[in-house]
Protein backbone atom coordinates (compact mmCIF):
# COMPACT_ATOMS: atom_id res chain seq x y z
CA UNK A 1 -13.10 45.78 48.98
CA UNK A 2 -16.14 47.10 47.24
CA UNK A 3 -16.87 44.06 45.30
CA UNK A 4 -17.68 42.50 49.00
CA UNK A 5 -21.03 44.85 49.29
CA UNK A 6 -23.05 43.59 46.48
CA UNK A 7 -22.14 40.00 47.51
CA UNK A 8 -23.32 40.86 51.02
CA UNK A 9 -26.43 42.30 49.50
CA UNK A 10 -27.36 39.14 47.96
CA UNK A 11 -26.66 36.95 50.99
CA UNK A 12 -29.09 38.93 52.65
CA UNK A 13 -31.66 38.42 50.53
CA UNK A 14 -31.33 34.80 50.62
CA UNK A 15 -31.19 34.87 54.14
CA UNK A 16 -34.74 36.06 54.29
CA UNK A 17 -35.72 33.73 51.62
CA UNK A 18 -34.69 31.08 53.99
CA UNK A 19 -36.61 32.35 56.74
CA UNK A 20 -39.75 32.21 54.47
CA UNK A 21 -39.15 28.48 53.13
CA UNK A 22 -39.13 27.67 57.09
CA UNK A 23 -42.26 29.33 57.63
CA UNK A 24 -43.37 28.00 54.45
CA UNK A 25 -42.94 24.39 55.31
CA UNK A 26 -43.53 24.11 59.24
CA UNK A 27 -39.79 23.08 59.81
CA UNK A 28 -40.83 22.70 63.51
CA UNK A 29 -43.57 20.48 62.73
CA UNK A 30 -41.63 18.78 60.05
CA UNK A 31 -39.47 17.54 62.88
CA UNK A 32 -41.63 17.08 65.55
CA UNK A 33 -43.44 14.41 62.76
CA UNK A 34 -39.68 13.01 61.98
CA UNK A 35 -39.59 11.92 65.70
CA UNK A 36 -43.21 10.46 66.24
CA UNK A 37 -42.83 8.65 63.02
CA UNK A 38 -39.50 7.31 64.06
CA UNK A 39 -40.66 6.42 67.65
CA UNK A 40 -43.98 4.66 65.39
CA UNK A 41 -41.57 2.57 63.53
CA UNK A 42 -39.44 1.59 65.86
CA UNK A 43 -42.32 0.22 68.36
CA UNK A 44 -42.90 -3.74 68.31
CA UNK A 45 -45.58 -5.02 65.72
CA UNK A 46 -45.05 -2.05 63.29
CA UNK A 47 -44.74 -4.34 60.09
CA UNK A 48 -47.81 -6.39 61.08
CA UNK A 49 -49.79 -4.48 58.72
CA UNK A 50 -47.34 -4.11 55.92
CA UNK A 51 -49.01 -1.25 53.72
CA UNK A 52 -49.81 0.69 57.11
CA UNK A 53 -45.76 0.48 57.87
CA UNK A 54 -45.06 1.60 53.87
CA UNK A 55 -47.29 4.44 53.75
CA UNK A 56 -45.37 5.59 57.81
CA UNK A 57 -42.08 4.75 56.02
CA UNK A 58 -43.15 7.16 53.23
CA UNK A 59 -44.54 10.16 55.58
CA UNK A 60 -40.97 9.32 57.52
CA UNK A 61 -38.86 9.99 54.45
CA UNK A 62 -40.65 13.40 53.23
CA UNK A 63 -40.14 14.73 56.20
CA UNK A 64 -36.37 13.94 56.81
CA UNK A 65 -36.19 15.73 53.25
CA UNK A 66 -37.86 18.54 54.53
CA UNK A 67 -35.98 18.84 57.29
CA UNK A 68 -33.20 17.96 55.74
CA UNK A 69 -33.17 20.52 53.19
CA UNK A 70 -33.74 23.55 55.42
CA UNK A 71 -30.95 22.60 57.34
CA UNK A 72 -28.75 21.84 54.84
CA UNK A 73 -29.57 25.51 53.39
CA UNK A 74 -28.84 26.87 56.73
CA UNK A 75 -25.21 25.15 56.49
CA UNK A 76 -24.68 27.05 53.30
CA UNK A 77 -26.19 30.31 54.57
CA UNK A 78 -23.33 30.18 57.36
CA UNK A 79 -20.48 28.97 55.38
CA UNK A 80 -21.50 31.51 52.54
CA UNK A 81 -21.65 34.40 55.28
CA UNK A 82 -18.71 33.37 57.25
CA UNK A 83 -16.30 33.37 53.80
CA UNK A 84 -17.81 37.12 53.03
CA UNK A 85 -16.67 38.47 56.29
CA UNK A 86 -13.20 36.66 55.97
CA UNK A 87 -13.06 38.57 52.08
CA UNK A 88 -14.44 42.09 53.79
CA UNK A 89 -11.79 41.59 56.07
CA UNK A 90 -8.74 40.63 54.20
CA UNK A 91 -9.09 41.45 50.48
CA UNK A 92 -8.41 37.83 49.62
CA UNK A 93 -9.98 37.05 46.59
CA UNK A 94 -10.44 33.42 46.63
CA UNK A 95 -12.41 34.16 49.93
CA UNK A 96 -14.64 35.91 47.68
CA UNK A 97 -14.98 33.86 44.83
CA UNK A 98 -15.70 30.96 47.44
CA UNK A 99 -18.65 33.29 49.01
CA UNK A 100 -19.88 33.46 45.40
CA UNK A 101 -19.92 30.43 44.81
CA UNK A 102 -21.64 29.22 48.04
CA UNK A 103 -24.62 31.86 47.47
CA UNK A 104 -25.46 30.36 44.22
CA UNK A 105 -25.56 26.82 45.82
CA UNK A 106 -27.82 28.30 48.41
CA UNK A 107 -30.18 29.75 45.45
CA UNK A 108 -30.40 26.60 43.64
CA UNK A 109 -31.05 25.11 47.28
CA UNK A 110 -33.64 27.70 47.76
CA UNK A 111 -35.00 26.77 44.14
CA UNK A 112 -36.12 23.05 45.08
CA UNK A 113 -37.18 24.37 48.52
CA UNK A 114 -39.66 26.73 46.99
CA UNK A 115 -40.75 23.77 44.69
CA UNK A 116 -41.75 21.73 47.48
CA UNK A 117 -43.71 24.54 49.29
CA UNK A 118 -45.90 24.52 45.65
CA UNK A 119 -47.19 21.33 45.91
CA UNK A 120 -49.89 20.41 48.38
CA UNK A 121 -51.11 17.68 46.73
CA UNK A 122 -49.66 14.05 47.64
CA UNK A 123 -49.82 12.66 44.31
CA UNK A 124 -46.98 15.57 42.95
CA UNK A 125 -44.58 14.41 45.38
CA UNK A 126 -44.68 10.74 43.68
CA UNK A 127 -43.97 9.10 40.51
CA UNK A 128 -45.62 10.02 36.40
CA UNK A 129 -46.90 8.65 33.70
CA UNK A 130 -45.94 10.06 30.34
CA UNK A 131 -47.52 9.87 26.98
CA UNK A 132 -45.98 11.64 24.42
CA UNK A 133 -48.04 11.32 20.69
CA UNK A 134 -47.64 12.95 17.09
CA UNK A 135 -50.42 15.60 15.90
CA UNK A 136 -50.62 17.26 12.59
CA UNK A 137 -47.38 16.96 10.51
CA UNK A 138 -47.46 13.38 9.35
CA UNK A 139 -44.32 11.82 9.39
CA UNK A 140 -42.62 14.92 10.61
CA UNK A 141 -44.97 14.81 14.00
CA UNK A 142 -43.56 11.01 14.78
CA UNK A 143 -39.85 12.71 14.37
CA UNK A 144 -41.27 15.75 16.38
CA UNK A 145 -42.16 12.97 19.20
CA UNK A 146 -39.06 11.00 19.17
CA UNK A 147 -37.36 14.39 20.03
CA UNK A 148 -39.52 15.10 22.84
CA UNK A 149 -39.46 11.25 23.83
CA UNK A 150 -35.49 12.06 24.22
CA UNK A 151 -35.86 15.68 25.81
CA UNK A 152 -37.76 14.24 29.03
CA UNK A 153 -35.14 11.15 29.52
CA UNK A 154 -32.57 13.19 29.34
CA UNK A 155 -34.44 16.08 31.82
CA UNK A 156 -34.85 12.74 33.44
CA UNK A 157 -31.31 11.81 33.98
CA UNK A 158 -30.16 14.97 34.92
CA UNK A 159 -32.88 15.16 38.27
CA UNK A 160 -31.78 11.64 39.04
CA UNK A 161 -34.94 10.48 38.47
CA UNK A 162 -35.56 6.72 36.55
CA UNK A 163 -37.61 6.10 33.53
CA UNK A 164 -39.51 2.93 33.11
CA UNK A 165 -40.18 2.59 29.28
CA UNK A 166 -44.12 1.02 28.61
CA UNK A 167 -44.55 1.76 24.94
CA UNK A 168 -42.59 2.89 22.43
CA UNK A 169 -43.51 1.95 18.80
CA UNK A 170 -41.20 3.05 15.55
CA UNK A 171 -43.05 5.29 13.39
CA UNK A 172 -43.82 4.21 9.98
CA UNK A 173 -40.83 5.60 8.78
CA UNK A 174 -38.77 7.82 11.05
CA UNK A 175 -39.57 8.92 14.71
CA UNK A 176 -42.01 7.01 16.99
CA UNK A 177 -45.45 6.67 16.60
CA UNK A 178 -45.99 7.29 20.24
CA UNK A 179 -44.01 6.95 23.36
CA UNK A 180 -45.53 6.02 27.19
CA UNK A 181 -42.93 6.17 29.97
CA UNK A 182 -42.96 5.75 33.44
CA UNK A 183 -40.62 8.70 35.73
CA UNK A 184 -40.00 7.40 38.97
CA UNK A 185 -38.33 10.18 41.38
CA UNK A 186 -39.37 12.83 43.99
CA UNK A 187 -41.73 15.33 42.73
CA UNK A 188 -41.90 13.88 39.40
CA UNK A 189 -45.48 13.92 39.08
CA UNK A 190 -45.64 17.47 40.33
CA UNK A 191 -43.06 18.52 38.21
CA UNK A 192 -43.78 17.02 35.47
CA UNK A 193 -47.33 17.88 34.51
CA UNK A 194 -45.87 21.60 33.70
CA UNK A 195 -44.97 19.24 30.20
CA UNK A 196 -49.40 18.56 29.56
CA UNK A 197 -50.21 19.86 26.29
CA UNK A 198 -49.49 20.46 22.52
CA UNK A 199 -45.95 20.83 21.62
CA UNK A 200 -45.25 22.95 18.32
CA UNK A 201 -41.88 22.67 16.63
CA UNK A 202 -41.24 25.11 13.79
CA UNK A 203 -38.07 24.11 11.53
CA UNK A 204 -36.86 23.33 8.22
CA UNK A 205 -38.18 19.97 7.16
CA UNK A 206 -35.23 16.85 7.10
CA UNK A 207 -37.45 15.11 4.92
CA UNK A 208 -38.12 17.28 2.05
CA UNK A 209 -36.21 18.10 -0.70
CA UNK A 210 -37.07 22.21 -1.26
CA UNK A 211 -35.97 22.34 2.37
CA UNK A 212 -39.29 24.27 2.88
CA UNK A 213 -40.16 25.20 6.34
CA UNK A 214 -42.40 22.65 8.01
CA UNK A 215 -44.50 23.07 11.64
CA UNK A 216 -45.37 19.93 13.58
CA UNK A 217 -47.35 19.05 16.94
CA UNK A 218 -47.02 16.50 19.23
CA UNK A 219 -49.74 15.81 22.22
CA UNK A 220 -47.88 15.83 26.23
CA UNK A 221 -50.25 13.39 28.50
CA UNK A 222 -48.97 13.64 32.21
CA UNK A 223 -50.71 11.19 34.28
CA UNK A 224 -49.88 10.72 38.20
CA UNK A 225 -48.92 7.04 38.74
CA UNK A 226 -51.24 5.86 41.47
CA UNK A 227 -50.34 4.40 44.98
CA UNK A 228 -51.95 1.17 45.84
CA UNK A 229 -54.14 2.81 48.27
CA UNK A 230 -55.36 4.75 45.42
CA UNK A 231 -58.92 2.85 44.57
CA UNK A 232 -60.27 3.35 40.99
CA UNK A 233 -63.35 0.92 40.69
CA UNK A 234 -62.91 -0.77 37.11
CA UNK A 235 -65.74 -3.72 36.12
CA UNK A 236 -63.73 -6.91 34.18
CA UNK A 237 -67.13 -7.05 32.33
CA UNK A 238 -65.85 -3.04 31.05
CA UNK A 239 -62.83 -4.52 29.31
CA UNK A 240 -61.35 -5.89 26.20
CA UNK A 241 -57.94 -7.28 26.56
CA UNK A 242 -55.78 -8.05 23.27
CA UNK A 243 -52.68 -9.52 23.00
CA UNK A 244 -49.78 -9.12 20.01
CA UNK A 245 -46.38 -9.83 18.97
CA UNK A 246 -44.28 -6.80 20.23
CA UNK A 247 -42.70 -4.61 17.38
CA UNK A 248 -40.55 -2.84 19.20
CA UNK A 249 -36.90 -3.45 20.55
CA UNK A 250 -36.36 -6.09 23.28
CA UNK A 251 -34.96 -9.07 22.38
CA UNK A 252 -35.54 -12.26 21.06
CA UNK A 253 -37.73 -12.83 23.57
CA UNK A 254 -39.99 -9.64 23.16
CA UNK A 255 -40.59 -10.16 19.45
CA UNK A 256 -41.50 -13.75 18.69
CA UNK A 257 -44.46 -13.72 21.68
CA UNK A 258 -47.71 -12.79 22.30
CA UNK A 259 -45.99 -10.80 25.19
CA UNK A 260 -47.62 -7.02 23.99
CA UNK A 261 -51.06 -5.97 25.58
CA UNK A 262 -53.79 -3.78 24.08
CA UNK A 263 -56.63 -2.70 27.32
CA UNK A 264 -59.51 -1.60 25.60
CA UNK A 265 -62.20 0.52 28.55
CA UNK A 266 -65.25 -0.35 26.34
CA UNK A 267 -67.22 2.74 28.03
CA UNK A 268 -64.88 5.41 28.12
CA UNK A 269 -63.06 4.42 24.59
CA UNK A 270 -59.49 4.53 26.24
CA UNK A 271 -56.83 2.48 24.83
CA UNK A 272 -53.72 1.44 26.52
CA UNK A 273 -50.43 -0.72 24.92
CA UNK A 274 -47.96 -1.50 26.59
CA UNK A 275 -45.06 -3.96 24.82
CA UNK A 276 -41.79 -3.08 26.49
CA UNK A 277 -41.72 -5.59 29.27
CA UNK A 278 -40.56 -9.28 28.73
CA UNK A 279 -43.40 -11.14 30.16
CA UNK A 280 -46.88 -10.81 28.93
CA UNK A 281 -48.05 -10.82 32.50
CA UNK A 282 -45.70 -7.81 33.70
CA UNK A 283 -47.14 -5.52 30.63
CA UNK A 284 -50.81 -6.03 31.09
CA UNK A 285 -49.97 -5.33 35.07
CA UNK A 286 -48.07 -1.78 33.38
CA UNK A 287 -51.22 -1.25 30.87
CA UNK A 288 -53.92 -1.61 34.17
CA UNK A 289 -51.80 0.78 36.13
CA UNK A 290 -51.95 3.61 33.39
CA UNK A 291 -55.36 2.84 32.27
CA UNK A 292 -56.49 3.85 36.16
CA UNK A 293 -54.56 6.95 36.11
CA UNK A 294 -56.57 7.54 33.23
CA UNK A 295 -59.40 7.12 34.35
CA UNK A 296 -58.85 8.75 37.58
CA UNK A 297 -57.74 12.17 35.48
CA UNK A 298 -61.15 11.61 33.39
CA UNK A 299 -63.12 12.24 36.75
CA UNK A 300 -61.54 15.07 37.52
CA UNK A 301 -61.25 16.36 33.82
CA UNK A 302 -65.39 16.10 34.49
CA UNK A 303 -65.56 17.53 37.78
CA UNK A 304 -63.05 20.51 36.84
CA UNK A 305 -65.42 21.24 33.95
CA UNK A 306 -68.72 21.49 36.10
CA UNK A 307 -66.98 23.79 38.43
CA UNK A 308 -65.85 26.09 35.80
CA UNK A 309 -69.60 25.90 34.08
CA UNK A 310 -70.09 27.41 37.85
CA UNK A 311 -67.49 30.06 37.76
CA UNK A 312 -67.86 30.75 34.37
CA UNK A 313 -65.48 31.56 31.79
CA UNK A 314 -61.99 31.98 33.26
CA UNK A 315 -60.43 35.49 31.23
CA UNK A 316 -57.39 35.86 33.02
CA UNK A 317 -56.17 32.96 31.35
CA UNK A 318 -55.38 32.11 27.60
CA UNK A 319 -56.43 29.03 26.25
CA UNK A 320 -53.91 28.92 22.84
CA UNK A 321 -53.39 25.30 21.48
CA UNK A 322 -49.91 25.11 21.94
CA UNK A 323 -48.58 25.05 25.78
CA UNK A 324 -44.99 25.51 24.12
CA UNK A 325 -43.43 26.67 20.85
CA UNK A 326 -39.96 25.38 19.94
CA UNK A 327 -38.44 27.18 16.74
CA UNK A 328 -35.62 26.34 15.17
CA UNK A 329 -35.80 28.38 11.93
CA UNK A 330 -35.59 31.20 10.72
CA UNK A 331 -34.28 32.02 14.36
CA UNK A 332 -34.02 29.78 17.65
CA UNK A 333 -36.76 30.15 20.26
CA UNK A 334 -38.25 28.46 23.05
CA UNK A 335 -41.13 30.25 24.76
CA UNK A 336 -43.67 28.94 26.92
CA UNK A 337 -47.29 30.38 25.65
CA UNK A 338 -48.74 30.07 29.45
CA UNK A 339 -45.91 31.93 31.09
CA UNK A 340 -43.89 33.98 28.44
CA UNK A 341 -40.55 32.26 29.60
CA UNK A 342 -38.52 31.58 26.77
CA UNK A 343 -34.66 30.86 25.78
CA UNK A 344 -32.58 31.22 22.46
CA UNK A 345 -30.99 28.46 24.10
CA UNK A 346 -32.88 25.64 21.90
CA UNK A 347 -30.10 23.00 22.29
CA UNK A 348 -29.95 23.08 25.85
CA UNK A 349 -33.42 22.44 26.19
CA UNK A 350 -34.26 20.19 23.15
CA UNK A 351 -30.06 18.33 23.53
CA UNK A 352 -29.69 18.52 27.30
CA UNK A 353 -33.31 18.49 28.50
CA UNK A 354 -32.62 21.61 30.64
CA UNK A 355 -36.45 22.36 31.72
CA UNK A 356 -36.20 23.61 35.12
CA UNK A 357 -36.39 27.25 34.85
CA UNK A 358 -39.98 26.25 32.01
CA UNK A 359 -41.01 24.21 34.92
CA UNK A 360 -40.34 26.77 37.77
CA UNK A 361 -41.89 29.66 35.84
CA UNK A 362 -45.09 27.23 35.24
CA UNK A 363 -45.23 26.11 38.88
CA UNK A 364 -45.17 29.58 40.23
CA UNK A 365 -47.23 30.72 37.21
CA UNK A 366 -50.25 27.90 37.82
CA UNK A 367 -50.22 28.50 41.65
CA UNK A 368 -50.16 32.25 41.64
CA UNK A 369 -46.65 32.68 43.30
CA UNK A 370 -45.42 34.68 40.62
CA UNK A 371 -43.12 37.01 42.84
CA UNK A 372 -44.02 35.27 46.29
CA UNK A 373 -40.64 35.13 46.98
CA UNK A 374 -37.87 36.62 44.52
């Protein structure tokens, strides 16, 4: 019987962190929106202005989640309490292996709940653009971005999200020369930018002889992918459009036409490619889309800088060149430089694209809820 009390103990504790997500995220509201929204959709006319009745669809749909997530946690809260009791009561141990288990659904529930509160921004709750690119290390840094390329579709895959491949060039010799992907999936923006920086890997090198000890870089662009309503002015006069026989994989199709597109912004410099769609059409639609998220993060690159010429110098913060430092010899290390999470775990991350808890520790770390709720 005394195993029950720490069990108890923790259900407590999630209890209250329920009550706090519910707070956090104006359940009441939430559902008061659910039902004007629905009563908006179902009234005659609504699709007579098409993007007005997408965006209501859209509002509709977060807040069903919202709402639908609380309550789902409050299922799990009972069940999880009511199996406790039972085990208090009777000793049985399966009662109290199932109470177990059902409080560690609840945290993970609790987990993605939290994540939600964190962003206030509408662009985190949507889709990303990824650009993953080799720094210093030559030919090492394009096998150094391959691996990255193949940690995020597999962190991908295991969120449920889908990946929409743009670009994704063979390096001269092994790895990729660079690697722009599209994640479609809730949150994925928000989520995702945790990933924006310089990557170092530390190993020994599988490309030299002496088996010497080799340290690589690779560059992590996270770019929100912009809804329609979304304006970013660009002049056709700004632009210079290319277009190239695709080297990458695809088909017969891919390869023997002009189907790849190179966007040139003449005043800003930025380049886009984009070669892995079929049609030439379809991937200069894909390169305009990521050149205005680019654009659109330049601005605010800009405006982020005058305010902090305002503030002046941040020192609470440390500005190392690496975000992230994977090491794989002499011992195995992941650590995150911002937040000082890290894992000896290196195949789980790097293999399985496990990222949440790096992701969680830089969402609470970047928004100051480092402890909020525990």
């Amino acid at each position: 019987m005394a195993e029950a009390q720490p069990q108890t103990a923790d259900l407590a504790a999630l209890e209250e962190r329920l009550a706090q997500m519910e707070g956090y995220l104006h359940v009441d509201e939430a559902r008061a929106r659910v039902a004007e929204l629905e009563e908006r959709c179902a009234a005659p006319g609504f699709w007579d202005d098409a993007e007005a009745a997408r965006q209501a669809m859209t509002l509709l749909a977060r807040a069903r989640d919202d709402v639908a997530g609380i309550e789902s946690a409050q299922a799990t809260l009972e069940d999880a309490k009511a199996a406790d009791d039972l085990a208090r009561e009777t000793g049985d141990a399966d009662l109290m292996a199932e109470a177990v288990e059902l409080a560690r659904q609840l945290e993970r529930d609790l987990g993605e709940l939290e994540l939600a509160s964190w962003f206030t921004d509408d662009l985190d709750l949507g889709d990303a653009i990824v650009t993953v690119k080799p720094g210093q290390g030559g030919l090492e840094a394009q096998d150094w971005t391959s691996m990255l390329f193949k940690m995020y579709l597999r962190y991908a895959e295991r969120r449920g999200w889908k990946v929409e491949v743009n670009d994704a060039p063979e390096g001269e010799v092994i790895g990729l020369d660079r690697a722009t992907f599209t994640v479609r999936g809730k949150n994925a923006y928000g989520m995702l930018k945790a990933e924006q920086g310089v990557h170092r890997l530390v190993r020994i090198s599988p490309t030299d002889a002496n088996k010497r000890r080799q340290t690589t870089f690779a560059g992590v662009e996270v770019l929100p992918d912009l809804p329609d309503e979304v304006e970013v002015e660009i002049d056709p006069q700004d632009l210079r459009i290319d277009v190239y026989h695709a080297s990458g994989p695809g088909g017969q199709g891919v390869n023997t036409t002009d189907s790849a597109v190179r966007i040139t912004h003449l005043p800003t410099g930025i380049v886009v490619t984009c070669q892995n769609e079929r049609s030439q059409i379809q991937n200069r639609a894909s390169a305009m889309r990521i050149l205005k998220a680019r654009l659109l993060e330049l601005e605010r690159e800009k405006r982020d800088a005058e305010l902090a010429e305002l503030k002046g110098p941040r020192t609470d913060i440390s500005f190392g060149n690496q975000a992230r430092n994977y090491v794989l010899f002499p011992y195995q290390l992941v650590k995150d430089t911002r937040t000082g999470h890290e894992t000896g775990n290196v195949d789980r991350v790097l293999e399985d694209g496990d990222l949440d808890d790096f992701i969680t520790e830089y969402l609470r770390w970047s928004t100051g809820e480092r402890g909020r709720v525990e």
